[in-house]
N, C-alpha and C. Protein backbone atom coordinates (compact mmCIF):
# COMPACT_ATOMS: atom_id res chain seq x y z
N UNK A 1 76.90 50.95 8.04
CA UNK A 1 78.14 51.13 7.31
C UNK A 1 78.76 52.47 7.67
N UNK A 2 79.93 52.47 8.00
CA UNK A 2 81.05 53.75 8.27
C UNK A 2 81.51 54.59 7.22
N UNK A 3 80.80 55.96 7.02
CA UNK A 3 81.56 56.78 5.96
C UNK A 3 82.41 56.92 6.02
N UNK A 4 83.65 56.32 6.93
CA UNK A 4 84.89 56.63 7.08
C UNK A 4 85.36 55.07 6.08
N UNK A 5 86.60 55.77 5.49
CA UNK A 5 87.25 54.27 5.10
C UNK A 5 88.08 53.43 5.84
N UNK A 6 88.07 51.91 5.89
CA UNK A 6 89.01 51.17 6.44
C UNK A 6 90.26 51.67 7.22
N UNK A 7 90.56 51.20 8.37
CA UNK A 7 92.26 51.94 8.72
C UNK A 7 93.11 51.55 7.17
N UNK A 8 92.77 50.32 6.63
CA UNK A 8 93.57 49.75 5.55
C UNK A 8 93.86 51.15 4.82
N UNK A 9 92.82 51.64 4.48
CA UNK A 9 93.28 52.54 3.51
C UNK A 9 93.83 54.05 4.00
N UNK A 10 93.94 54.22 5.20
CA UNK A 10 94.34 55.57 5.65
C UNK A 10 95.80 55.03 6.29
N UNK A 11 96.21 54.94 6.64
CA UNK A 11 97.34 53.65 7.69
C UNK A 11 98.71 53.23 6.58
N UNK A 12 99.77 53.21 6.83
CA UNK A 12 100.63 52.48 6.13
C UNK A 12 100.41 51.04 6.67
N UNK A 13 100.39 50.79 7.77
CA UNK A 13 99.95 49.40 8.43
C UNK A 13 99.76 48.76 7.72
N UNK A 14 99.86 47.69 8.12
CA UNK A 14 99.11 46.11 7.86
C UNK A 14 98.76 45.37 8.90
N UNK A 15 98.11 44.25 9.02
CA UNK A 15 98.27 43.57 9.62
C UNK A 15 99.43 42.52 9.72
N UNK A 16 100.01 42.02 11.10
CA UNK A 16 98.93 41.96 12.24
C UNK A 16 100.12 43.80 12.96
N UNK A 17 100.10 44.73 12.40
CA UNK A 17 100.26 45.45 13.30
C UNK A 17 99.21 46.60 13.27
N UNK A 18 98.28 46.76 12.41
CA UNK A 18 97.60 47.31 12.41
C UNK A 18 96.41 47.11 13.23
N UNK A 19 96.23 48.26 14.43
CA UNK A 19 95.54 47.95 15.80
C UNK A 19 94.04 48.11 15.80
N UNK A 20 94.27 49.27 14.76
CA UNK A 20 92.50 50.34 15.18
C UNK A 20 91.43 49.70 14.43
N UNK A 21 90.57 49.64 14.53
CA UNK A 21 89.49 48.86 13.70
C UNK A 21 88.57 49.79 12.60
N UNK A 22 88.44 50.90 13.06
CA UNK A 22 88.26 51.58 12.26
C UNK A 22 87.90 53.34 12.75
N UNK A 23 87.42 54.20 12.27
CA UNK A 23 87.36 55.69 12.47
C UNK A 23 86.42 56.06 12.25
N UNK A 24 85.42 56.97 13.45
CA UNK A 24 84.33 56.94 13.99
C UNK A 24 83.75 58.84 13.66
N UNK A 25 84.83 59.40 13.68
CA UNK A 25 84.74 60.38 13.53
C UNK A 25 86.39 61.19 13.09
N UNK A 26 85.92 62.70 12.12
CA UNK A 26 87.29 63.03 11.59
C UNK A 26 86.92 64.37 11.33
N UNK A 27 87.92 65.63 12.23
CA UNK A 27 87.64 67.05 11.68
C UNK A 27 89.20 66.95 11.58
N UNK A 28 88.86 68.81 11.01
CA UNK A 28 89.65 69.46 10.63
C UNK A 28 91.02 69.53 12.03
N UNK A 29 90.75 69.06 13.50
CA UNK A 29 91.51 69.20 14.51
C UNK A 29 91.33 68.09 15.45
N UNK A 30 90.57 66.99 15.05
CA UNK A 30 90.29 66.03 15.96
C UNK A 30 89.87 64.47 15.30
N UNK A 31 90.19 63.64 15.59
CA UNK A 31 90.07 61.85 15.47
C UNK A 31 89.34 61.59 16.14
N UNK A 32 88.21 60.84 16.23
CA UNK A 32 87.87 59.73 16.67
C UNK A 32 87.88 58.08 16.03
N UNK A 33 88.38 57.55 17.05
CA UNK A 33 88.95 56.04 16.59
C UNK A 33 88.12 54.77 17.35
N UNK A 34 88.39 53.71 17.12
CA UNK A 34 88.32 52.14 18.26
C UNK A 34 89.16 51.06 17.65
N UNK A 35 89.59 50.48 18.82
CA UNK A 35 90.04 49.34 18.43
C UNK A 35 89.45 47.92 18.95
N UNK A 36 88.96 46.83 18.71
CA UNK A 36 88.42 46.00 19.23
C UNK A 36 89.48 44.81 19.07
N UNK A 37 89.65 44.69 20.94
CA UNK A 37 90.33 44.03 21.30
C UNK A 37 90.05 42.31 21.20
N UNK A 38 90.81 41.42 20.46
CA UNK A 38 90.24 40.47 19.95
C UNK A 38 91.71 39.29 20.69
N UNK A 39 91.23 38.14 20.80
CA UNK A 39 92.24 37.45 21.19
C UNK A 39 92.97 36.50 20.44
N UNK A 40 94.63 35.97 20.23
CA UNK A 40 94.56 35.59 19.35
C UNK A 40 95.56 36.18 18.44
N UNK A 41 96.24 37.55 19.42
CA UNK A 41 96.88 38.50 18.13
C UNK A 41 98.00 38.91 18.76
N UNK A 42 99.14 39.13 18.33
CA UNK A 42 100.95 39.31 18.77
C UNK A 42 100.79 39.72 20.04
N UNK A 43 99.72 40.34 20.48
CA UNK A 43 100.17 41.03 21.25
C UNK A 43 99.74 40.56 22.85
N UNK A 44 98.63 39.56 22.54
CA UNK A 44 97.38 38.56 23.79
C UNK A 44 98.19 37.98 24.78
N UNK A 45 97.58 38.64 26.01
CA UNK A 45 98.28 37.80 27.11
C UNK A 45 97.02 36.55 27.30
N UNK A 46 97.93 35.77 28.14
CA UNK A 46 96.92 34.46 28.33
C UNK A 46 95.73 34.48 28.30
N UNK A 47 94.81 35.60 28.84
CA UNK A 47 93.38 35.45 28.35
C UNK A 47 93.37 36.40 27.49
N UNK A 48 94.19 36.86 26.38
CA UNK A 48 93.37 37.03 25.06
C UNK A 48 93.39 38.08 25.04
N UNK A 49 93.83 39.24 26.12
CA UNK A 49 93.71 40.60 26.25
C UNK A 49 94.72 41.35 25.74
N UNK A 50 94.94 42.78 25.89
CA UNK A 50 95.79 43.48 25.40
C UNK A 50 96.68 44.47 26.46
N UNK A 51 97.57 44.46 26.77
CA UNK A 51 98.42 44.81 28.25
C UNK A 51 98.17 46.66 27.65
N UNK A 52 98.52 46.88 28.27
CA UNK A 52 97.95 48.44 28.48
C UNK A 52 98.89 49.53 27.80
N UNK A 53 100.03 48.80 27.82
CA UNK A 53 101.29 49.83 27.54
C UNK A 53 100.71 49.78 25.89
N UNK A 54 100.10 48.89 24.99
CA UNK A 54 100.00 48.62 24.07
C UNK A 54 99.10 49.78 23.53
N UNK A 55 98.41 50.69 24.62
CA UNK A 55 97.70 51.71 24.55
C UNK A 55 98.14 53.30 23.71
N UNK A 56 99.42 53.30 24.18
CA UNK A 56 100.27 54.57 23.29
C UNK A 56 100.29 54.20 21.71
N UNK A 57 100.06 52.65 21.42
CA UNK A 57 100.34 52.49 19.66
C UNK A 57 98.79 52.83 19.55
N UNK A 58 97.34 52.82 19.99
CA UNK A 58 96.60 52.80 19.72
C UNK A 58 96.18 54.24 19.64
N UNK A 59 96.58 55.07 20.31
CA UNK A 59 96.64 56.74 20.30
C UNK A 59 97.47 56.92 19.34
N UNK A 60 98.64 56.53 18.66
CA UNK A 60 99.41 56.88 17.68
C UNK A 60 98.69 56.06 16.13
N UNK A 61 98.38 55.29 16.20
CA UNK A 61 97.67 54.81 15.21
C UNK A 61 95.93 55.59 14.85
N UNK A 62 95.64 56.22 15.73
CA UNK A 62 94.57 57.06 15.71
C UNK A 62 94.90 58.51 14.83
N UNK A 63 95.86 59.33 15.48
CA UNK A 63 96.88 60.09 14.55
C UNK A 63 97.04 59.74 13.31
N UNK A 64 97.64 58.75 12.99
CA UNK A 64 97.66 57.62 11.74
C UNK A 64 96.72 57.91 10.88
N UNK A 65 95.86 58.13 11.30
CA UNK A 65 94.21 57.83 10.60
C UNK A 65 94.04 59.22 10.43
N UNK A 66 94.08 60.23 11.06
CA UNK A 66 93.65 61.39 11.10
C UNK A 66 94.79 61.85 9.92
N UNK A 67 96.10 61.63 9.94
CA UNK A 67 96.69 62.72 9.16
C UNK A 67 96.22 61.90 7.62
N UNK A 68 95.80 60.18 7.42
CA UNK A 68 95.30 59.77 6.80
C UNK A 68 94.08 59.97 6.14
N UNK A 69 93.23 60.87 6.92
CA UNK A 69 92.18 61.40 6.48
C UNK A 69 92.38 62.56 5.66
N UNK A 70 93.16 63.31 6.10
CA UNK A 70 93.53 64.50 5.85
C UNK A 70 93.96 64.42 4.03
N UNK A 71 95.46 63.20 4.05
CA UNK A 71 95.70 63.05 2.81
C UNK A 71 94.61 62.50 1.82
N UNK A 72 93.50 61.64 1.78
CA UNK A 72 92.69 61.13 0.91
C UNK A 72 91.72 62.41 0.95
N UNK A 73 91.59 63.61 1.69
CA UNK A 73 90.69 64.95 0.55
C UNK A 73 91.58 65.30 -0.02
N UNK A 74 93.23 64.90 0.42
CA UNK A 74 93.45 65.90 -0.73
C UNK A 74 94.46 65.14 -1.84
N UNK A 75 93.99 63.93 -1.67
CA UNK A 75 94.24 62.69 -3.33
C UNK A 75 95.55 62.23 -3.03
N UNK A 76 95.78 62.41 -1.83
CA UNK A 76 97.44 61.89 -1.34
C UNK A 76 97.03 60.42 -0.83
N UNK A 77 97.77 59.47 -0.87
CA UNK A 77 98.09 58.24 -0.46
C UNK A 77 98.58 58.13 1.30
N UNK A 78 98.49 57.24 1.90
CA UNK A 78 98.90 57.24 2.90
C UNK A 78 99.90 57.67 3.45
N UNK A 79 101.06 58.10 5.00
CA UNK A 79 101.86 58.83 4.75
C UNK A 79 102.49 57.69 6.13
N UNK A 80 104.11 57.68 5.52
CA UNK A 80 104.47 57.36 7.23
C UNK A 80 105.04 58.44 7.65
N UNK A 81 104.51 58.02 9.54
CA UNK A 81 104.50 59.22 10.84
C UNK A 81 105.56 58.32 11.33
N UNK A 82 106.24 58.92 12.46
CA UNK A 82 106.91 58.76 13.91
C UNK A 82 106.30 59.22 15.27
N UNK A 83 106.02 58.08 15.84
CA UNK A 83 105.51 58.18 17.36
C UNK A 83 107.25 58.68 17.90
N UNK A 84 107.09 60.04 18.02
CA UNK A 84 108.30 60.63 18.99
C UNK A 84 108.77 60.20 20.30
N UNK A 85 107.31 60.35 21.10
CA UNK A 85 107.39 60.27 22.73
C UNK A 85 106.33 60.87 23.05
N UNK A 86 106.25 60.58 24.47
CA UNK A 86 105.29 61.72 25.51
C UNK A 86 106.06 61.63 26.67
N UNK A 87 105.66 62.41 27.52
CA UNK A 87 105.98 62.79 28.90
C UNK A 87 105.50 61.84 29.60
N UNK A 88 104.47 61.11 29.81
CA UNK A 88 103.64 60.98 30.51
C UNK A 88 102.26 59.68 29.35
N UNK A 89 102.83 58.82 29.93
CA UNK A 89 101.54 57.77 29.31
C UNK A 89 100.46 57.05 30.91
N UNK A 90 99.79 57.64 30.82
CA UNK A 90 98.72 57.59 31.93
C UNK A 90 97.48 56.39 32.08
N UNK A 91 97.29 55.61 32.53
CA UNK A 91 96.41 54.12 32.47
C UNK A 91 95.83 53.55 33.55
N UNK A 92 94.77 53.64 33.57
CA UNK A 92 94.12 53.38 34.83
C UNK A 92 94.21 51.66 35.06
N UNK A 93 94.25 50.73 34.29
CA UNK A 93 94.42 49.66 34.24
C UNK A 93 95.21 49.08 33.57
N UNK A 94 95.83 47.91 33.96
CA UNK A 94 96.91 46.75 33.45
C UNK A 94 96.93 46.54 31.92
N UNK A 95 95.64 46.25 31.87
CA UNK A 95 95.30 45.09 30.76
C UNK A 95 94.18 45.61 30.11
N UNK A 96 93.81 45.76 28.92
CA UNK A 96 92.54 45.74 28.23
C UNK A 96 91.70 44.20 27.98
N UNK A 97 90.79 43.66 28.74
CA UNK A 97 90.47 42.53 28.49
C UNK A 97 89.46 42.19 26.50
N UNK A 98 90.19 41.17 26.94
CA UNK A 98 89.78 40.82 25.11
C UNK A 98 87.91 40.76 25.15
N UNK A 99 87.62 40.96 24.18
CA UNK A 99 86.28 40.59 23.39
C UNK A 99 85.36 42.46 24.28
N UNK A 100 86.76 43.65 24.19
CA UNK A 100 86.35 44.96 24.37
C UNK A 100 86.74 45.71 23.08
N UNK A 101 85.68 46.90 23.34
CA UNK A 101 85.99 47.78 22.51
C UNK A 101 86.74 49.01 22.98
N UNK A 102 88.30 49.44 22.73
CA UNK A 102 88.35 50.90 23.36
C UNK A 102 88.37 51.75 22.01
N UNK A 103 87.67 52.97 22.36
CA UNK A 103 87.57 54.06 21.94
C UNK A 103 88.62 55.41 21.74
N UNK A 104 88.79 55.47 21.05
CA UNK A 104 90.58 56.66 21.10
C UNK A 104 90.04 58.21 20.67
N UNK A 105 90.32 58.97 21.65
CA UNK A 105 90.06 60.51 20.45
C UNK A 105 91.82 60.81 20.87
N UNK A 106 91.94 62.05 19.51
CA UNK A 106 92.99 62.52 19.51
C UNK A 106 92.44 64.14 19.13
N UNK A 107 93.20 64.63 19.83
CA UNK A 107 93.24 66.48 19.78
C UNK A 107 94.05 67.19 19.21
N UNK A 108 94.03 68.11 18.14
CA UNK A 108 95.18 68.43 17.70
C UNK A 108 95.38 69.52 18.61
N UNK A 109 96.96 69.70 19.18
CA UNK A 109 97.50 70.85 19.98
C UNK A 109 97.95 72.11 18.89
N UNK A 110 99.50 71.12 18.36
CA UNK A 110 100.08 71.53 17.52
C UNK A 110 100.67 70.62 16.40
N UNK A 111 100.77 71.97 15.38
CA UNK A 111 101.56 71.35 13.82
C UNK A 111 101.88 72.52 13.27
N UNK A 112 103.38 72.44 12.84
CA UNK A 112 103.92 73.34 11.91
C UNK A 112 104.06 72.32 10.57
N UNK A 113 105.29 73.36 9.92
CA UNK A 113 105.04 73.08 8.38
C UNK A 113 106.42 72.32 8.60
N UNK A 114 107.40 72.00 9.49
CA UNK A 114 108.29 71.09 9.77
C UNK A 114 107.87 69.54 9.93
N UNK A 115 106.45 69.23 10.08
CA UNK A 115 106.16 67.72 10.31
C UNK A 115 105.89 67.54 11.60
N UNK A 116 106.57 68.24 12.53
CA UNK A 116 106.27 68.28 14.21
C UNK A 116 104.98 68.62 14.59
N UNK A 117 104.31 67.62 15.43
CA UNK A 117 103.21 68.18 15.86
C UNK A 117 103.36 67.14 17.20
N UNK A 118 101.72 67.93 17.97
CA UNK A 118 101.31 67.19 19.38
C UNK A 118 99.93 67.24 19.20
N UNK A 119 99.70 65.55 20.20
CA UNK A 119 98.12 65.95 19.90
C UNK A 119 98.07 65.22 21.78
N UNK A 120 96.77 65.55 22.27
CA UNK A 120 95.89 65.16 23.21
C UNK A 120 95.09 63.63 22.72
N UNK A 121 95.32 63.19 23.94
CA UNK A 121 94.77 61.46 23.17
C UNK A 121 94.61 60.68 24.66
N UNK A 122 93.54 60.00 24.19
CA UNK A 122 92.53 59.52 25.53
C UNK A 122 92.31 58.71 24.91
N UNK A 123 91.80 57.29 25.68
CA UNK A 123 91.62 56.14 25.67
C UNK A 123 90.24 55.97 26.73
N UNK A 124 89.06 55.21 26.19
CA UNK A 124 87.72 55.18 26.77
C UNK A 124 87.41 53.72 26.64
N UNK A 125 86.77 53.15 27.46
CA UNK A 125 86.40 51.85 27.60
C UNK A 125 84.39 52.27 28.19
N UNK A 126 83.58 51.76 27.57
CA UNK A 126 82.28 52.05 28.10
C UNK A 126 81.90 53.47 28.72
N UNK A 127 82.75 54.34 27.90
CA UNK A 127 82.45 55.63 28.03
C UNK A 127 83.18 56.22 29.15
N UNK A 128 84.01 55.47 29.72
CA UNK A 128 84.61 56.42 30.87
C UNK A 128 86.11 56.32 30.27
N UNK A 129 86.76 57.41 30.78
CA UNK A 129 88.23 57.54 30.44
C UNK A 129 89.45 56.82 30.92
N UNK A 130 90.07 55.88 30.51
CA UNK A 130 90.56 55.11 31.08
C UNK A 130 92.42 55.36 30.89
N UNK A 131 93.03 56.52 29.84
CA UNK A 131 94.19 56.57 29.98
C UNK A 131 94.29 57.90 28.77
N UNK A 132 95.49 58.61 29.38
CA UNK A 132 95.68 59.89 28.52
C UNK A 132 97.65 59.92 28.17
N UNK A 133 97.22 60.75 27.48
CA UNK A 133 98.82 61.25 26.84
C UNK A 133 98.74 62.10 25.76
N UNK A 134 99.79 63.12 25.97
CA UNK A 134 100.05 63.74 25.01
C UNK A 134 101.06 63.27 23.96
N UNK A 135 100.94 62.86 22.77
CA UNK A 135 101.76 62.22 21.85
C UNK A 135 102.75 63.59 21.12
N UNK A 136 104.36 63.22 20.95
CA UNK A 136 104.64 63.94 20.08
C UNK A 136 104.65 63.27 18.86
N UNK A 137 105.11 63.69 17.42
CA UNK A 137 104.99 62.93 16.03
C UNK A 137 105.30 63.56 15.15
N UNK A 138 106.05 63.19 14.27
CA UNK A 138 106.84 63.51 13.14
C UNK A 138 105.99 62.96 11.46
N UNK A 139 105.84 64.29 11.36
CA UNK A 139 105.04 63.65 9.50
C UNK A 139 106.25 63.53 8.67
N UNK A 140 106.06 62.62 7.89
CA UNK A 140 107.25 62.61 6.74
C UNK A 140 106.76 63.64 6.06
N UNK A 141 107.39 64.49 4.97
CA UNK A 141 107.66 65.42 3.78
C UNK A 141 106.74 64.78 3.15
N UNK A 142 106.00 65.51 1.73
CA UNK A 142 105.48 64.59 0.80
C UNK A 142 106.92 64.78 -0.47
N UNK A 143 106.65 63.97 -1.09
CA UNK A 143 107.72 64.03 -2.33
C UNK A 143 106.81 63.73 -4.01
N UNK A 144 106.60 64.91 -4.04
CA UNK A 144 105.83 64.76 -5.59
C UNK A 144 106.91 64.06 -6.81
């Protein structure tokens, strides 16, 4: 069992857009995530897999989780973010084939008290690195 809670509960998500399966690890500056690629779901090409570009929501949904972590120590509810952009979305392959697990870390670079931040975010398949990007992202305000 995962001391981490459900994406359900860190995530505004739902399904079926909710990607990550769950959160593996969580500091004060870093995510670890996975998503298990299953066939069957909005997004499956003919065999069931997941096309690659689909890879930047899975680094941003990792984020997701992390600033999600962040709010449940401190009794806040989930928050919605904005995937800004990156420069540069990097992928060694096409397709993620279905019935895999990829693995996501995210790095925190930067965050001010404006909501703007960047993080470092990699994508791993059987332990090797299979795609990078730097994400930008926008936190909403909280509103007590």
């Amino acid at each position: 069992m995962s001391p981490f809670p459900p994406p359900e509960a860190l995530l505004p998500h739902r399904a079926p857009n909710l990607l990550i399966s769950g959160v593996t690890e969580c500091t004060t500056d870093h995510v670890a995530a996975y998503a298990d690629i299953l066939p069957g779901q909005w997004y499956s090409d003919a065999e069931g897999g997941m096309p690659a570009w689909v890879g930047i929501e899975l680094m941003a949904q990792a984020i997701a989780a992390f600033v999600g972590m962040e709010g449940r120590r401190n009794g806040r509810p989930p928050k919605i973010g904005y995937l800004l952009g990156t420069r540069a979305y990097r992928c060694d392959q096409a397709r993620f084939p279905a019935h895999t697990r990829i693995d996501i870390k995210a790095n925190l670079v930067f965050r001010d008290d404006s909501g703007l931040g960047a993080f470092d975010c990699t994508l791993h398949h059987n332990g090797m690195q299979i795609a990078d990007a730097t994400l930008k992202v926008y936190e909403t305000p909280d509103h007590d």
